[in-house]
N, C-alpha and C. Protein backbone atom coordinates (compact mmCIF):
# COMPACT_ATOMS: atom_id res chain seq x y z
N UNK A 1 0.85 -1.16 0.00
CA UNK A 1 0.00 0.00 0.00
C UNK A 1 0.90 1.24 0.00
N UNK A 2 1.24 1.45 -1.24
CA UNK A 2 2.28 2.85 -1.40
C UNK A 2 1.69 4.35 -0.65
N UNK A 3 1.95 4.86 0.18
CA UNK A 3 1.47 6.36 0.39
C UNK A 3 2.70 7.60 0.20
N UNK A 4 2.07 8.84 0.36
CA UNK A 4 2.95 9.91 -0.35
C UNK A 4 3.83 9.97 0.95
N UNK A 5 5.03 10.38 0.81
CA UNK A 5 5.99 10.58 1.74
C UNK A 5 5.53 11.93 2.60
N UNK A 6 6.31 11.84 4.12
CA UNK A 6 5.67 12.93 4.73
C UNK A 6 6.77 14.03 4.60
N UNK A 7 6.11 15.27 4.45
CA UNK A 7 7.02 16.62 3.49
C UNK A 7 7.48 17.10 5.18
N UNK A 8 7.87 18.19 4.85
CA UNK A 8 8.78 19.00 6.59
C UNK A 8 7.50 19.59 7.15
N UNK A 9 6.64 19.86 6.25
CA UNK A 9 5.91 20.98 7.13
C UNK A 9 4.52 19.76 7.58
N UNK A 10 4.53 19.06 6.95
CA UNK A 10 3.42 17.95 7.92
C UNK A 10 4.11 17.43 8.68
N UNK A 11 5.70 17.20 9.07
CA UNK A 11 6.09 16.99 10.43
C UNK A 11 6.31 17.85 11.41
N UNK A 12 6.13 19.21 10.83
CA UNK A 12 6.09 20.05 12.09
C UNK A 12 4.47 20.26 12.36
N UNK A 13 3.46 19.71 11.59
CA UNK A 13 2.24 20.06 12.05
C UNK A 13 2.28 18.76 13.12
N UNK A 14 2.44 17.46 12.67
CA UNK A 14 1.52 16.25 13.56
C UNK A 14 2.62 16.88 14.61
N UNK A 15 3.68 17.00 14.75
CA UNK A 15 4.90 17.28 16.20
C UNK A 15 4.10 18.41 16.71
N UNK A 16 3.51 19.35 16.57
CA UNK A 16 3.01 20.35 17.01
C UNK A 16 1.68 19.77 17.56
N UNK A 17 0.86 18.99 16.95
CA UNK A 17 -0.31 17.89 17.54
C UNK A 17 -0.05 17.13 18.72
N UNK A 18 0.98 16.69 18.60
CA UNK A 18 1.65 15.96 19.52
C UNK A 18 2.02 16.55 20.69
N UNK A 19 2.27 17.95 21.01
CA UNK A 19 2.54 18.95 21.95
C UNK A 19 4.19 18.77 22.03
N UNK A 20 4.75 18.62 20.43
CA UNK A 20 6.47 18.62 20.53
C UNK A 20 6.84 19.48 19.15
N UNK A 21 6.54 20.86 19.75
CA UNK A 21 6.74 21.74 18.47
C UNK A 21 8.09 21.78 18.17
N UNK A 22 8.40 21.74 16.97
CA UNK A 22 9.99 21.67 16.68
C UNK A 22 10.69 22.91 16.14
N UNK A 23 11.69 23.16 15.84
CA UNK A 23 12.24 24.42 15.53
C UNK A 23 13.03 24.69 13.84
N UNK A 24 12.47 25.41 13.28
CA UNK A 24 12.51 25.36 12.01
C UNK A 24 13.45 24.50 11.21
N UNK A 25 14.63 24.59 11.73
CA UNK A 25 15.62 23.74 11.12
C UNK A 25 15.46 22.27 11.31
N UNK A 26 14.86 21.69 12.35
CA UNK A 26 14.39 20.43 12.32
C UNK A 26 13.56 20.20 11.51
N UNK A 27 12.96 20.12 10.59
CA UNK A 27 11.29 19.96 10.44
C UNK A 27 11.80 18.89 9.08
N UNK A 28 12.83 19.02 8.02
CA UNK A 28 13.49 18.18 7.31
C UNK A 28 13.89 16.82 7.72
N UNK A 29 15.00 17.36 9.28
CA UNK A 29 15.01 15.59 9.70
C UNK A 29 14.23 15.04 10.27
N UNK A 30 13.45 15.72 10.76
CA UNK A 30 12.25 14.62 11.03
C UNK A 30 11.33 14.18 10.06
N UNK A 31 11.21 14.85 9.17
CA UNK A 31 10.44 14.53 8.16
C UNK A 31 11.41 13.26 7.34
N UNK A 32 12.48 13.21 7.47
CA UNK A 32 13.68 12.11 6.79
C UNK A 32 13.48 11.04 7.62
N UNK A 33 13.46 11.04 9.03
CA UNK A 33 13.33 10.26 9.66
C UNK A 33 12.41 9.71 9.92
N UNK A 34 11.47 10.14 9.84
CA UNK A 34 9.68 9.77 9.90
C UNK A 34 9.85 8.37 8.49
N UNK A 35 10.37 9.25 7.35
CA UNK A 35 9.66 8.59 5.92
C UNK A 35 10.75 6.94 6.18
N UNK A 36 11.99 7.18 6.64
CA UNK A 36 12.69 5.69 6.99
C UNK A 36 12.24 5.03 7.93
N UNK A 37 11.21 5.57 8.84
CA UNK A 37 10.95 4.38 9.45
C UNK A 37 9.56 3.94 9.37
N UNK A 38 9.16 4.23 8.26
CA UNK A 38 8.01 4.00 7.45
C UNK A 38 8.46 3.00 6.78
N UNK A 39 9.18 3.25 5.94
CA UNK A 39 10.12 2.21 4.69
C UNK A 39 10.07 1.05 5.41
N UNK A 40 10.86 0.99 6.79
CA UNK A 40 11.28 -0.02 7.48
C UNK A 40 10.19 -0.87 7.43
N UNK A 41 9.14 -0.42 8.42
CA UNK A 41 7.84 -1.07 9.01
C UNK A 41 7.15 -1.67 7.65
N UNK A 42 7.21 -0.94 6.62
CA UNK A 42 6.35 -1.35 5.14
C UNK A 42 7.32 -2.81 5.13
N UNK A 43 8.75 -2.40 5.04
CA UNK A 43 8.74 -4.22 4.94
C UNK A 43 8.50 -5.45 5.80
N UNK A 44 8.38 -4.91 6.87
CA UNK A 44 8.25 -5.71 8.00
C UNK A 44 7.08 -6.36 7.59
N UNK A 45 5.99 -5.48 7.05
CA UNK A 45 4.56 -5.74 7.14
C UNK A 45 4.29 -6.90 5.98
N UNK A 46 5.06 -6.83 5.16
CA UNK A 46 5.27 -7.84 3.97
C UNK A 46 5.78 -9.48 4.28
N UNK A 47 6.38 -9.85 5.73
CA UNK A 47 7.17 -10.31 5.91
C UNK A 47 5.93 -11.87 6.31
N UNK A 48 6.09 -13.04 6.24
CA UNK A 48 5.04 -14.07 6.63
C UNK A 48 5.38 -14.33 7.64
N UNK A 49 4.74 -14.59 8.72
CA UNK A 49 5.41 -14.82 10.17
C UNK A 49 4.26 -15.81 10.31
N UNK A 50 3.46 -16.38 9.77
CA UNK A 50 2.25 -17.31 10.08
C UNK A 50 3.27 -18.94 10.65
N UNK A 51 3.78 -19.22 10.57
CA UNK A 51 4.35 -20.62 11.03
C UNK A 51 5.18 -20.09 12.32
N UNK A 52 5.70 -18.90 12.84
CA UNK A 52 6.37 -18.40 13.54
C UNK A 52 6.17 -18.03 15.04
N UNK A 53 6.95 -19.15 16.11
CA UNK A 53 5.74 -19.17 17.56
C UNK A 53 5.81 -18.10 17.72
N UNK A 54 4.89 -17.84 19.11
CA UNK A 54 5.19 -16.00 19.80
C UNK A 54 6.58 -16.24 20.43
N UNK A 55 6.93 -14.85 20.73
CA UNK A 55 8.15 -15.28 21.47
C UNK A 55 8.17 -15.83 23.06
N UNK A 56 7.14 -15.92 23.56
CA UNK A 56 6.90 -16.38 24.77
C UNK A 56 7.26 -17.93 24.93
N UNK A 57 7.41 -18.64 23.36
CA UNK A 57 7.34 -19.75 23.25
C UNK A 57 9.19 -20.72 23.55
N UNK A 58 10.07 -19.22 23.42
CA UNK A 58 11.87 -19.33 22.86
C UNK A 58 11.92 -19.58 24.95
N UNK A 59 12.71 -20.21 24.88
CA UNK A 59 13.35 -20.46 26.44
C UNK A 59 14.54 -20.01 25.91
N UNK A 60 15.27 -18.81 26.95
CA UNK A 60 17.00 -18.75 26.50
C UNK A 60 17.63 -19.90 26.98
N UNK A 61 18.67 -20.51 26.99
CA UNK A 61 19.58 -21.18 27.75
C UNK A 61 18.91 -22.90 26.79
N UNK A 62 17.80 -22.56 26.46
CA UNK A 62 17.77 -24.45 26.21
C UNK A 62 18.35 -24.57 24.56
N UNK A 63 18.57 -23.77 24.01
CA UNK A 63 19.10 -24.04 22.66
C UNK A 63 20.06 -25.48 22.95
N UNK A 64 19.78 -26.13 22.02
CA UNK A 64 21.57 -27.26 21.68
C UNK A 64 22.69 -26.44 20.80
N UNK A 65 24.00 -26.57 21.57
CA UNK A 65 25.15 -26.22 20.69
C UNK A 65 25.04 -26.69 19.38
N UNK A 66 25.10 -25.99 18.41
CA UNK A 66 25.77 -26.46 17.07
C UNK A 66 24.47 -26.70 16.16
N UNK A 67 23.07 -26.80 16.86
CA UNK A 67 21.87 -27.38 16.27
C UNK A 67 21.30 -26.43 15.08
N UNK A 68 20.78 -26.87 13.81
CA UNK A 68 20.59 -26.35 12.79
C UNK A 68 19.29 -26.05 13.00
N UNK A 69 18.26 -26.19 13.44
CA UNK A 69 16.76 -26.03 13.09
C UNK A 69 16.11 -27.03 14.31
């Protein structure tokens, strides 16, 4: 689901929504930083995790040395 990238001045509006008004020269990197961790999550969201336990399911410490699967 492609959407338009977020520009500087809609990150200084939602940050200003948010009650974290930013200061002019920011409003680019956050807007840079906003749109990468968008990117990120878009692939995440692509990713099949249906065969995949919760993690409640992993015990640390019981792995076997050397074990493939």
């Amino acid at each position: 689901m492609p959407s338009a990238e977020l520009t500087p001045p809609e990150a200084a509006r939602w940050a200003a929504r948010a009650g974290l008004p930013l200061p002019d020269d920011r409003h680019a990197a956050v807007a840079a930083t906003a749109n990468h961790i968008h990117s990120v999550v878009a692939v995440l969201r692509e990713l099949d995790f249906g065969d995949t336990p919760p993690g409640s399911a992993y015990r640390a410490g019981e792995e076997k040395p050397g074990a493939t699967a």
